[in-house]
C-alpha atoms as a PDB file:
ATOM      1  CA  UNK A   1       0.000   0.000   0.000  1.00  0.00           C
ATOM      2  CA  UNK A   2       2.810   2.224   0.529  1.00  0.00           C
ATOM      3  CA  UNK A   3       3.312   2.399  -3.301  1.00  0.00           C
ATOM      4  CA  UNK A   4      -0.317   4.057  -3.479  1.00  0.00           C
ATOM      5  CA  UNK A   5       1.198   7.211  -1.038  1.00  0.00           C
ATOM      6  CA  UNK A   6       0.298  10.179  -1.872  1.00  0.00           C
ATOM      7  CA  UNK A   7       1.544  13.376  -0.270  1.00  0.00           C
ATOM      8  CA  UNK A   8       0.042  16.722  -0.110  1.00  0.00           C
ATOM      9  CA  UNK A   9       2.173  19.678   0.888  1.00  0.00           C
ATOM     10  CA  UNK A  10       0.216  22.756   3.188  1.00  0.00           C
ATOM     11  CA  UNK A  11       1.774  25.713   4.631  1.00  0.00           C
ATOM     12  CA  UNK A  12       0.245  25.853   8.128  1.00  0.00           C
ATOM     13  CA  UNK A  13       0.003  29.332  10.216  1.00  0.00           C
ATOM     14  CA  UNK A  14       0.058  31.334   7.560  1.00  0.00           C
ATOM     15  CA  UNK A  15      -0.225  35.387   7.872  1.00  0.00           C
ATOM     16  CA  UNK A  16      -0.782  35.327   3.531  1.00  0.00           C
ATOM     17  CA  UNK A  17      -1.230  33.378   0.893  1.00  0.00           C
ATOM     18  CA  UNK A  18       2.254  33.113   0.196  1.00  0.00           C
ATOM     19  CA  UNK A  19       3.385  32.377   4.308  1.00  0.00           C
ATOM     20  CA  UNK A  20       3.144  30.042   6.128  1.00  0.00           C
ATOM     21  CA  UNK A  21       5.236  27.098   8.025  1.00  0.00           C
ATOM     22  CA  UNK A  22       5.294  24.178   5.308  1.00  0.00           C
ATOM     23  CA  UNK A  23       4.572  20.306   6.091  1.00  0.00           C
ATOM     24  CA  UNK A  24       4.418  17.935   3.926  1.00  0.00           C
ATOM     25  CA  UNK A  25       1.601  15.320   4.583  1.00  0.00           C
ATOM     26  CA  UNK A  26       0.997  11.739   3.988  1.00  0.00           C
ATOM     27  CA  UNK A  27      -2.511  11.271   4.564  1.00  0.00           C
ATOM     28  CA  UNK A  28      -2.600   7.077   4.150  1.00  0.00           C
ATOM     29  CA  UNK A  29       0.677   6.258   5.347  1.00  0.00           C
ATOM     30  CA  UNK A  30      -0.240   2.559   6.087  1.00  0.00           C
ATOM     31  CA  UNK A  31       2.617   0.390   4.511  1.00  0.00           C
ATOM     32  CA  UNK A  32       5.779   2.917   5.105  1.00  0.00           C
ATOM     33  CA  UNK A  33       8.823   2.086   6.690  1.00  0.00           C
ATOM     34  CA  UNK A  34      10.608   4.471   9.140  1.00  0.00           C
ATOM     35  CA  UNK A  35      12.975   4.838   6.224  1.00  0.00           C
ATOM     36  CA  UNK A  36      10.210   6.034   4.236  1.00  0.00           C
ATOM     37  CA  UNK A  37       9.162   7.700   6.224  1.00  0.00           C
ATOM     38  CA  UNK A  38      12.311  10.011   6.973  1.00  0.00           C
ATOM     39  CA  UNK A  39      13.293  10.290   3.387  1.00  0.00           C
ATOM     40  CA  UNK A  40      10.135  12.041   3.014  1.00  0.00           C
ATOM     41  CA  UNK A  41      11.591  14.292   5.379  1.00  0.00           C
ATOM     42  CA  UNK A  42      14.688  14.342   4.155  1.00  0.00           C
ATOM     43  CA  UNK A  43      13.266  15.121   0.425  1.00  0.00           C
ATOM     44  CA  UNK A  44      11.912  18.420   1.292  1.00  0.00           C
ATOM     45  CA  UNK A  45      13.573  19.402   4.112  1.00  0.00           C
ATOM     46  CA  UNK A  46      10.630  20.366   6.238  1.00  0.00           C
ATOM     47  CA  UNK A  47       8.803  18.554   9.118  1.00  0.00           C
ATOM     48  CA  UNK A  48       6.919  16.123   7.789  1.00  0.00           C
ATOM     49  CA  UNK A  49       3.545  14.168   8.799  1.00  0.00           C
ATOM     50  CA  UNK A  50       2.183  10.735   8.305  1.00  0.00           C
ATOM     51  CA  UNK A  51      -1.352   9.843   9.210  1.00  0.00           C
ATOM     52  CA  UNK A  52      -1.625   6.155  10.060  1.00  0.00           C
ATOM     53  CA  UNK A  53      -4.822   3.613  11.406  1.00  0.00           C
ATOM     54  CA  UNK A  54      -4.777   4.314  14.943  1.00  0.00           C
ATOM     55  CA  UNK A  55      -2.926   1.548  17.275  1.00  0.00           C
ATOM     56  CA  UNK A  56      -5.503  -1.298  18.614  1.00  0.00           C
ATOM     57  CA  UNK A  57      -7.209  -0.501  21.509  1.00  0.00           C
ATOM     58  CA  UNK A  58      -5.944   3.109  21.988  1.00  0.00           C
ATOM     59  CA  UNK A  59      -9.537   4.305  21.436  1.00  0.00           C
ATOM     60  CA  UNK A  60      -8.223   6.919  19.028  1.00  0.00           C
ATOM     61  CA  UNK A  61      -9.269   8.370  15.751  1.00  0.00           C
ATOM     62  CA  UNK A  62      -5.688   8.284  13.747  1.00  0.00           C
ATOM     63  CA  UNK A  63      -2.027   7.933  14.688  1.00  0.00           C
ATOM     64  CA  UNK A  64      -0.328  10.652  13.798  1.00  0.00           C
ATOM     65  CA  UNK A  65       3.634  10.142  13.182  1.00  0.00           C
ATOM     66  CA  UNK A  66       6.728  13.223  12.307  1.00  0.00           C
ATOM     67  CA  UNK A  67      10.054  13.277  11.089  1.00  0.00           C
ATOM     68  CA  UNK A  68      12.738  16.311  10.345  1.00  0.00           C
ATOM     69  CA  UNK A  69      15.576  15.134   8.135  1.00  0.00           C
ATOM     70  CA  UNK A  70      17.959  13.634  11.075  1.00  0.00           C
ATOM     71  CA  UNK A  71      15.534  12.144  13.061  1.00  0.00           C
ATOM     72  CA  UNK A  72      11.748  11.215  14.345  1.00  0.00           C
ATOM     73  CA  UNK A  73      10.202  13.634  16.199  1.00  0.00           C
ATOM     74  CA  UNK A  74       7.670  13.078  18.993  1.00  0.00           C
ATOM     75  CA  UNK A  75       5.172  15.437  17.896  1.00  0.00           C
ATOM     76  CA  UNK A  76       5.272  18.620  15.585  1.00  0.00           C
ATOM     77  CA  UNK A  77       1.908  21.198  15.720  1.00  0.00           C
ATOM     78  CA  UNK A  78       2.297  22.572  12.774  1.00  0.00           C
ATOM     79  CA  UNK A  79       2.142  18.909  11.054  1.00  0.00           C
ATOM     80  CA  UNK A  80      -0.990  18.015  13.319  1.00  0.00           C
ATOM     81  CA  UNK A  81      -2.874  21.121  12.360  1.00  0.00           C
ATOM     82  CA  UNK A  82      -1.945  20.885   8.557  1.00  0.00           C
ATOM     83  CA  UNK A  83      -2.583  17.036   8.845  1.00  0.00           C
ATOM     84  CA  UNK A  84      -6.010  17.623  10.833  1.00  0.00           C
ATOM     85  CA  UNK A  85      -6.888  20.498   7.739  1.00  0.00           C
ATOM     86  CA  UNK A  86      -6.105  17.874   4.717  1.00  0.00           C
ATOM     87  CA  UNK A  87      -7.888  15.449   6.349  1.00  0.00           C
ATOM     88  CA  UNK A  88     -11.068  17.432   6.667  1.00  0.00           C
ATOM     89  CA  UNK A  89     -10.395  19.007   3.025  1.00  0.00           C
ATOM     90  CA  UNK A  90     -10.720  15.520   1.629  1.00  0.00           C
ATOM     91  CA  UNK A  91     -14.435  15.005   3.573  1.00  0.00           C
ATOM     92  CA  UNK A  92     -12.142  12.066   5.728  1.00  0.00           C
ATOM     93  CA  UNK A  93     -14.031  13.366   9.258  1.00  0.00           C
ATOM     94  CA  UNK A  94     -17.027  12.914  10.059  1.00  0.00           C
ATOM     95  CA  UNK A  95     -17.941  14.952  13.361  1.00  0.00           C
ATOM     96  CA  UNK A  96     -16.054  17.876  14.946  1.00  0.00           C
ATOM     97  CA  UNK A  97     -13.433  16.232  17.307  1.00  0.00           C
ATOM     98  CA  UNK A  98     -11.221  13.687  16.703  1.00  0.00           C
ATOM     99  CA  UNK A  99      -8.365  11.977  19.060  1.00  0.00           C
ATOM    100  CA  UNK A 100      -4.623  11.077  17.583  1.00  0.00           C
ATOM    101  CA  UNK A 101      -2.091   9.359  19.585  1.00  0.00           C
ATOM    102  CA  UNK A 102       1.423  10.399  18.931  1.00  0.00           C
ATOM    103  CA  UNK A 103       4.246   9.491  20.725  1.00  0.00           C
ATOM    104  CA  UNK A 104       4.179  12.549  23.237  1.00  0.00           C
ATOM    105  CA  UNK A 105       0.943  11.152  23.973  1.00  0.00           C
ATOM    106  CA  UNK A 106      -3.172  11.321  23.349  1.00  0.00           C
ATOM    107  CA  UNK A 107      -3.763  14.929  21.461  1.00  0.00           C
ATOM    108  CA  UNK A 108      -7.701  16.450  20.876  1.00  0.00           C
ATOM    109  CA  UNK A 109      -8.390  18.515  17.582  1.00  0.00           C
ATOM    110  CA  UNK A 110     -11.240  20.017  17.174  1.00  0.00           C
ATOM    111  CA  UNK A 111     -12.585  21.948  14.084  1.00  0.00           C
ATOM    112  CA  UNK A 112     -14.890  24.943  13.845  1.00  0.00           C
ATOM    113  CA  UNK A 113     -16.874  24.797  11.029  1.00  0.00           C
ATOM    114  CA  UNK A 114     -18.888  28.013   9.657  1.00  0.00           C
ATOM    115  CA  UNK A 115     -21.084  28.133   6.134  1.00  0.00           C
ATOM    116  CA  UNK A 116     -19.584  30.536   3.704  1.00  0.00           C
ATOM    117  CA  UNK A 117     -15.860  30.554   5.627  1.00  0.00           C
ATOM    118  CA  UNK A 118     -12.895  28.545   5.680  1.00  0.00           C
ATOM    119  CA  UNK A 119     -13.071  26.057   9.069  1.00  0.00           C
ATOM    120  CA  UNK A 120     -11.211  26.407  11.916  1.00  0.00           C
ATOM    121  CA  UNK A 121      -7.920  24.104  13.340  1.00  0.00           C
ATOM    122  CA  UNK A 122      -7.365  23.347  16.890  1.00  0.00           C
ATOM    123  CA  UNK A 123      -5.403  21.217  18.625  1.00  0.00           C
ATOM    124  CA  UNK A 124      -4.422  20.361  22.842  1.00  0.00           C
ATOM    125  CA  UNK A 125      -1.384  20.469  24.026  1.00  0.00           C
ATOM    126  CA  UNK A 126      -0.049  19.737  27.344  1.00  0.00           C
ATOM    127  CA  UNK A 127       0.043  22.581  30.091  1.00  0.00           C
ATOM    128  CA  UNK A 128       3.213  24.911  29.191  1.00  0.00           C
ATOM    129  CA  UNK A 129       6.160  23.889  32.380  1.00  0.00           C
ATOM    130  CA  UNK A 130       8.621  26.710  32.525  1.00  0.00           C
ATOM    131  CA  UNK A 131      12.275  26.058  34.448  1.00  0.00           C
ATOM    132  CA  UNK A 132      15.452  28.136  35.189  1.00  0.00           C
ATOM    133  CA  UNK A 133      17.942  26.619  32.232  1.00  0.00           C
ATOM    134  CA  UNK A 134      20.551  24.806  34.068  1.00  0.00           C
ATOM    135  CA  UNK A 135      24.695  26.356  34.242  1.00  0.00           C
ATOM    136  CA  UNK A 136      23.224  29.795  35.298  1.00  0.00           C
ATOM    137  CA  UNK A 137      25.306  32.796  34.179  1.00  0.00           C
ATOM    138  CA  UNK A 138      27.618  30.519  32.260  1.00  0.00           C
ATOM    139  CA  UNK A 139      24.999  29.214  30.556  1.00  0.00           C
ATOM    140  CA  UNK A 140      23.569  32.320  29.620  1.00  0.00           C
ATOM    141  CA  UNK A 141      26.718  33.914  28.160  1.00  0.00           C
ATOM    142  CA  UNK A 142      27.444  31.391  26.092  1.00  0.00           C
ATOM    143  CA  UNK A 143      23.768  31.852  24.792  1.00  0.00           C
ATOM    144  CA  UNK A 144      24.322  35.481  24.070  1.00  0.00           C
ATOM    145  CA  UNK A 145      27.876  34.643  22.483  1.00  0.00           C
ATOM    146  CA  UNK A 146      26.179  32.465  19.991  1.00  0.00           C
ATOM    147  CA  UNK A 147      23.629  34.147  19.152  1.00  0.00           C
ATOM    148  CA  UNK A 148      26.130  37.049  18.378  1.00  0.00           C
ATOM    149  CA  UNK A 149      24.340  39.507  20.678  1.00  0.00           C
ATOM    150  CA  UNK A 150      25.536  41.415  23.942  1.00  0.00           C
ATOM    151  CA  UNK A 151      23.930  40.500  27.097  1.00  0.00           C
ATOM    152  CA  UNK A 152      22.751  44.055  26.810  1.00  0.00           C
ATOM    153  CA  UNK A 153      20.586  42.703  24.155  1.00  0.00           C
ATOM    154  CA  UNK A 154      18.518  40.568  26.172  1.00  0.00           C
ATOM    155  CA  UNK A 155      15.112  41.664  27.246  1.00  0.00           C
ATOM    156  CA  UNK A 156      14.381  42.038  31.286  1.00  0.00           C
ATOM    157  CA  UNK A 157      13.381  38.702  31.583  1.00  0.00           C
ATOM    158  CA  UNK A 158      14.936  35.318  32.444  1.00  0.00           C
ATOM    159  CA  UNK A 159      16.365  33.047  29.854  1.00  0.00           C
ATOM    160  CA  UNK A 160      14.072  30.031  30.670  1.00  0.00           C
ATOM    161  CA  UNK A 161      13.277  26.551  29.547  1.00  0.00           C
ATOM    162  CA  UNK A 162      10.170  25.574  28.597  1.00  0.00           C
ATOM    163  CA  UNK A 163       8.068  22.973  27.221  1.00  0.00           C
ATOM    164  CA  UNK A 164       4.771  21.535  26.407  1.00  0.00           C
ATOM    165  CA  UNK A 165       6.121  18.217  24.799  1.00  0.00           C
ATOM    166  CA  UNK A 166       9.889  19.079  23.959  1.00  0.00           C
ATOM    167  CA  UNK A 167      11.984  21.385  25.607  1.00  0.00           C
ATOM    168  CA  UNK A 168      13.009  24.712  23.893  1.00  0.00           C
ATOM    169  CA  UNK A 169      15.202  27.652  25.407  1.00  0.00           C
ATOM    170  CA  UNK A 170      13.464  30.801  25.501  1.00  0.00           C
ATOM    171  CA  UNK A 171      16.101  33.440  25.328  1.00  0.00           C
ATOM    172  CA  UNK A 172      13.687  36.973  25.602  1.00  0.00           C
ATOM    173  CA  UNK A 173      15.312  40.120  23.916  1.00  0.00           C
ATOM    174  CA  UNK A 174      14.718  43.838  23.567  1.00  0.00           C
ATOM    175  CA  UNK A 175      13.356  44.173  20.014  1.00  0.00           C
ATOM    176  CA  UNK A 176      12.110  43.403  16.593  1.00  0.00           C
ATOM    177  CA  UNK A 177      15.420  44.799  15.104  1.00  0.00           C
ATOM    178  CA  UNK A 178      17.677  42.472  17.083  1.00  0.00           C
ATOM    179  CA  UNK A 179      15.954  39.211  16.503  1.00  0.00           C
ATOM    180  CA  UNK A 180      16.055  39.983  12.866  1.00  0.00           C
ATOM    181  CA  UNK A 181      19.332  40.712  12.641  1.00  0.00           C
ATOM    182  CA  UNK A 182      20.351  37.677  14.681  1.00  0.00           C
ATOM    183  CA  UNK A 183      23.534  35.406  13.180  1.00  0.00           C
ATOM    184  CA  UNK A 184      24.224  32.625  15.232  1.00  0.00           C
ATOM    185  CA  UNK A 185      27.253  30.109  14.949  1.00  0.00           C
ATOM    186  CA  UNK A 186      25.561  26.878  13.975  1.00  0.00           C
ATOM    187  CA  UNK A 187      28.270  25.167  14.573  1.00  0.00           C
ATOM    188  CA  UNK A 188      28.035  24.884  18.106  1.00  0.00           C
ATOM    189  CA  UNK A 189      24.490  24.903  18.510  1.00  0.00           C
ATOM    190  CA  UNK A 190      24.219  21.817  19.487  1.00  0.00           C
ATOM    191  CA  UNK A 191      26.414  21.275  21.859  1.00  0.00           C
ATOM    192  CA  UNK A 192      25.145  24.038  23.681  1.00  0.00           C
ATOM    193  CA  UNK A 193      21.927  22.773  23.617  1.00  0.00           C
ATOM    194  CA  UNK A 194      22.315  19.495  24.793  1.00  0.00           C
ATOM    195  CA  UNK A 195      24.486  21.271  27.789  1.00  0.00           C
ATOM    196  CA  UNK A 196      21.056  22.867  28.214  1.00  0.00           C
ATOM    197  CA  UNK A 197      19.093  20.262  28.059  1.00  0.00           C
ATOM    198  CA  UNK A 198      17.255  21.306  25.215  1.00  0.00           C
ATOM    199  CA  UNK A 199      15.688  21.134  21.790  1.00  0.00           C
ATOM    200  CA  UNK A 200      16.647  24.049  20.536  1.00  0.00           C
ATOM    201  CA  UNK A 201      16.940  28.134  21.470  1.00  0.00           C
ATOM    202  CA  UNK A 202      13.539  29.973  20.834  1.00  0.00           C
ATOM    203  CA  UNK A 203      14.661  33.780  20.985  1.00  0.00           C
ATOM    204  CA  UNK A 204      11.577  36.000  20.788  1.00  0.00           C
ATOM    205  CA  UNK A 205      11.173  39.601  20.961  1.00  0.00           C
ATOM    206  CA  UNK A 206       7.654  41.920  22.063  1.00  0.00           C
ATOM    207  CA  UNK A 207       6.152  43.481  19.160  1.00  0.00           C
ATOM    208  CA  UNK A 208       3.357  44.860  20.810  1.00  0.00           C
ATOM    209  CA  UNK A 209       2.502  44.414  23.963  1.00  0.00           C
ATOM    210  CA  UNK A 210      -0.713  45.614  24.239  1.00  0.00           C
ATOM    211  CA  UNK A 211      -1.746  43.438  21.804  1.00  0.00           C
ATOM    212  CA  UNK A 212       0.343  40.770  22.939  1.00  0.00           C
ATOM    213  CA  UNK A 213       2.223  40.009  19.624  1.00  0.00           C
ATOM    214  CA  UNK A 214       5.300  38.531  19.628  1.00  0.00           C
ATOM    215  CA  UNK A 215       7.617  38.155  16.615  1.00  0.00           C
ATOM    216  CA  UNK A 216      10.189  34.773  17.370  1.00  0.00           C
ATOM    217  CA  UNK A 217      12.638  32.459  15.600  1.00  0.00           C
ATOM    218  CA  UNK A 218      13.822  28.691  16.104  1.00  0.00           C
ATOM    219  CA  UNK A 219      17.298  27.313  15.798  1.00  0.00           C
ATOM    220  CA  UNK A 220      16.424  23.459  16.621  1.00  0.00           C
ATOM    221  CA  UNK A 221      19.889  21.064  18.551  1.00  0.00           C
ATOM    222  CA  UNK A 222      20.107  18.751  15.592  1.00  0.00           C
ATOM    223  CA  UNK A 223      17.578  18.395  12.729  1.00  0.00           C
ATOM    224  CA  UNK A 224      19.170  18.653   9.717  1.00  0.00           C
ATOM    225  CA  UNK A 225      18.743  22.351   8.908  1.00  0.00           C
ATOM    226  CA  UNK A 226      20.300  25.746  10.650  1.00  0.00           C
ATOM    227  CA  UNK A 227      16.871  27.338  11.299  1.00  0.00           C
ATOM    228  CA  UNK A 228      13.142  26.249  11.585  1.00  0.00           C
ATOM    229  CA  UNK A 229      10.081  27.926  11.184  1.00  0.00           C
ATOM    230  CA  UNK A 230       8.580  27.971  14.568  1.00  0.00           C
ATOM    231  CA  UNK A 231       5.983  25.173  15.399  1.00  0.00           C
ATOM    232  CA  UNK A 232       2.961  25.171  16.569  1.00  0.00           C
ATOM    233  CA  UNK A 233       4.018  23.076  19.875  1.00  0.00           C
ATOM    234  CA  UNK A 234       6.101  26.286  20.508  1.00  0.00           C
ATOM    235  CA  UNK A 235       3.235  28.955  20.679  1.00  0.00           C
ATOM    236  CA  UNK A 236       1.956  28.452  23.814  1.00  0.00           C
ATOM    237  CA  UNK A 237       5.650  28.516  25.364  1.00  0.00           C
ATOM    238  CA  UNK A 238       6.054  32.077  25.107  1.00  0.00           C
ATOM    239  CA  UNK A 239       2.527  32.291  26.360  1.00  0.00           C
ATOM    240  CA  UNK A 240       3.226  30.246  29.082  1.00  0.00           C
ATOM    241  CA  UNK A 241       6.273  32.438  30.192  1.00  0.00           C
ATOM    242  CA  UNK A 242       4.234  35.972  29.103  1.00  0.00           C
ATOM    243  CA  UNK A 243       1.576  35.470  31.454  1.00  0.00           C
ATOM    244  CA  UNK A 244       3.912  35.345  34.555  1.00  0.00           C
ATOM    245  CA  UNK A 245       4.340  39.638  33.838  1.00  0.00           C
ATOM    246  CA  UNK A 246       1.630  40.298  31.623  1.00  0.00           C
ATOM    247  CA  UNK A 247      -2.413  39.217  31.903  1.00  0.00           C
ATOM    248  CA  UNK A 248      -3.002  37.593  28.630  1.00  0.00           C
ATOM    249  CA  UNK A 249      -5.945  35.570  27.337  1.00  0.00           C
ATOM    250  CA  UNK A 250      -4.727  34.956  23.798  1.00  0.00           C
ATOM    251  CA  UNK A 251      -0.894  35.349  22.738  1.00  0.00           C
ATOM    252  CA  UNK A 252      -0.312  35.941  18.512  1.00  0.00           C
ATOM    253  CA  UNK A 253       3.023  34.964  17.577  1.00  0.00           C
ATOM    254  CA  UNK A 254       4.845  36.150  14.191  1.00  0.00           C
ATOM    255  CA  UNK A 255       7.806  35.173  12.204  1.00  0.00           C
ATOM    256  CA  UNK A 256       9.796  37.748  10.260  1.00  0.00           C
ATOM    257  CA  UNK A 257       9.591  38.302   6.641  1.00  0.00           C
ATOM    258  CA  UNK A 258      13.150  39.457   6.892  1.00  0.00           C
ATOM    259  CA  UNK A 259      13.365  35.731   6.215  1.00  0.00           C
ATOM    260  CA  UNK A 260      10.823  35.299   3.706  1.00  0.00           C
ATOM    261  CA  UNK A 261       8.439  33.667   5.638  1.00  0.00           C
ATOM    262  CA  UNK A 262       5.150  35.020   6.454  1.00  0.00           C
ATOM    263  CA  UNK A 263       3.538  33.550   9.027  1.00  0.00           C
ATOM    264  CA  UNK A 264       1.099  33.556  12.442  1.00  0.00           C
ATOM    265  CA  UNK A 265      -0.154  31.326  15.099  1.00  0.00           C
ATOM    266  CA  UNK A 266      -2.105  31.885  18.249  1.00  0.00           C
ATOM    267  CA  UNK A 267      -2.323  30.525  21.507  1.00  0.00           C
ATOM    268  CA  UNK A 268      -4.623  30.638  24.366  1.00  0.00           C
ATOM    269  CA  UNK A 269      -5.049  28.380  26.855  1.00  0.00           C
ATOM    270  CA  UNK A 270      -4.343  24.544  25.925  1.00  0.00           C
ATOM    271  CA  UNK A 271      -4.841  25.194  22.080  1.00  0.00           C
ATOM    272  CA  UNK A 272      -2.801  26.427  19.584  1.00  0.00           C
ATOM    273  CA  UNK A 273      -4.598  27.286  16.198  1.00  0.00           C
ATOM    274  CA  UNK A 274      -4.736  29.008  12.919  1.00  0.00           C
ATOM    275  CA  UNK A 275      -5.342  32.423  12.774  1.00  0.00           C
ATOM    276  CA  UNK A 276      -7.245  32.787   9.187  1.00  0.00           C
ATOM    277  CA  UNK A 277      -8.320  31.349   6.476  1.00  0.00           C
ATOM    278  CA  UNK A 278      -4.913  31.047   4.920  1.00  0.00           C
ATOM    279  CA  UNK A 279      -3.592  29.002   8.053  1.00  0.00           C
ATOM    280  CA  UNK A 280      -3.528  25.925   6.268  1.00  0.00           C
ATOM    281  CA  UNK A 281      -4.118  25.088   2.264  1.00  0.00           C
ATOM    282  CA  UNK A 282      -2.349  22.692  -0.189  1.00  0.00           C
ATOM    283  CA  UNK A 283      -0.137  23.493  -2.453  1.00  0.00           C
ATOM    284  CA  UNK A 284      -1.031  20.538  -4.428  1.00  0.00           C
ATOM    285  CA  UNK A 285      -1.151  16.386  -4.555  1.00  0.00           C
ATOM    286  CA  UNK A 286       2.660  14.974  -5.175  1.00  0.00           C
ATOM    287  CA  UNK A 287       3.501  11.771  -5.197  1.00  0.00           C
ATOM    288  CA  UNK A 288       5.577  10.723  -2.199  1.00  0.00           C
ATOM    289  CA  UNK A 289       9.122  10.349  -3.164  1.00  0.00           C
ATOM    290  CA  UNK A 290       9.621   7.108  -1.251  1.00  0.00           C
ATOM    291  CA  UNK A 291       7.322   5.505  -3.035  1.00  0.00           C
ATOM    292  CA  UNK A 292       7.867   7.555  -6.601  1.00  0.00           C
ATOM    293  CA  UNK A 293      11.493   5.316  -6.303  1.00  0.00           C
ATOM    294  CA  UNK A 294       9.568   1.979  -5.891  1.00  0.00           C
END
């Protein structure tokens, strides 16, 4: 059956038509090996989904499986969302909720659906833990030295782990201007992360603040490429750590189009979602290279 893929590729959290955070999506992935699997992955370069029958007796919907070029991941919300979309786009749901298992666990999407609009995405997440990063100040200036920043460039705000599946280093700083301009040395990413026990480093800057937009950027420990767009898991991170100095019921989070990307995700609560009707759409039906090969 794996010969019979098929892969659709949908930008997810988009802010345009042009934006958004890509994943490509296998929406029968019955048949496909982990090595399949990852050389979809490794094909496009982007965080990739695979919708499977869901395990026997897990009393889910789907299984839902991810990989980045290097490696499997856990779970990816950008992926879920995008695969959640495509699967409704192709009439493959019947009601309005529907439970996947993933290997981080049981997640709940639910879709909004309004006559005359685009529907809407959402998916659970776990509740957002936030810790002090371990090494301290030692940790922290290495941080700011590869970033290529001062530590005058950081924001009034702790540099902080967090997580709501996979840890990610939250490293706050004092504008728009400085994430944007950021050039960090790859080449020691990760060992710094995994001396920080984490993922990757999530810097983010305040936008506004009244409307509680933030603009942010990912550089992920190990997955095959210098910089990721940032996921959906990620949005209710900053929320998480936001809320501790200002009251916030929603949290929108941008990505700069200094890199070409265009693209926006909200958070509030235990869901992270699309924003519009752009937030997920397919680019078109491919083939999955995998199987293309066979």
């Amino acid at each position: 059956m794996a010969a019979e893929a098929r892969l659709e590729f949908v930008r997810v959290f988009s802010a345009g038509p042009e934006g958004g955070n890509p994943a490509p999506i296998v929406v029968d992935a019955t048949g496909m090996s982990d090595a399949d699997m990852q050389e979809v992955a490794q094909s496009y370069g982007h965080e990739s989904g695979f919708v499977l029958p869901p395990p026997p007796g897990s009393d889910c919907d789907f299984e839902f499986r991810f990989w980045v070029p290097n490696h499997e991941m856990s779970m990816c919300g950008h992926a879920t969302v995008g695969a959640v979309w495509l699967l409704e786009r192709l009439g493959r749901l019947k009601g309005d909720r529907l439970a996947i298992q993933t290997k981080s666990g049981r997640v709940t999407a639910r879709i909004q659906r309004s006559a005359g609009r685009d529907f809407l995405v959402e998916i659970s997440q776990p509740p957002g833990v936030v810790e002090p990063i371990p090494g301290g100040a030692e940790a922290e200036a290495a941080i700011v030295e590869i970033l290529g920043i001062r530590s005058g460039d950081l924001a009034p705000f702790p540099i902080q782990n967090a997580r709501t599946s996979r840890v990610k280093t939250l490293v706050p700083l004092k504008s728009v201007s400085i994430l944007d301009g950021l050039k960090p040395d790859f080449s020691r990413m990760e060992q710094l992360c995994s001396r920080l026990e984490s993922t990757g480093l999530y810097p983010y800057a305040i936008f506004d603040q009244e409307k509680q937009i933030v603009d942010a950027r990912q550089f992920p420990k190990a997955s095959g490429y210098p910089e990721d767009a940032a996921t959906g898991m990620r949005e209710t991170q900053p929320w998480s750590e936001r809320r501790r100095n200002v009251p916030a019921t929603a949290l929108s989070v941008l990505w700069p189009d200094c890199l070409g990307w265009s693209r926006q995700a909200l958070a509030h609560g235990s869901f992270a979602f699309d924003s519009n009707s752009h937030a997920a759409r397919s680019c078109g039906t491919r083939r999955c290279p995998a199987c293309q090969a066979r």
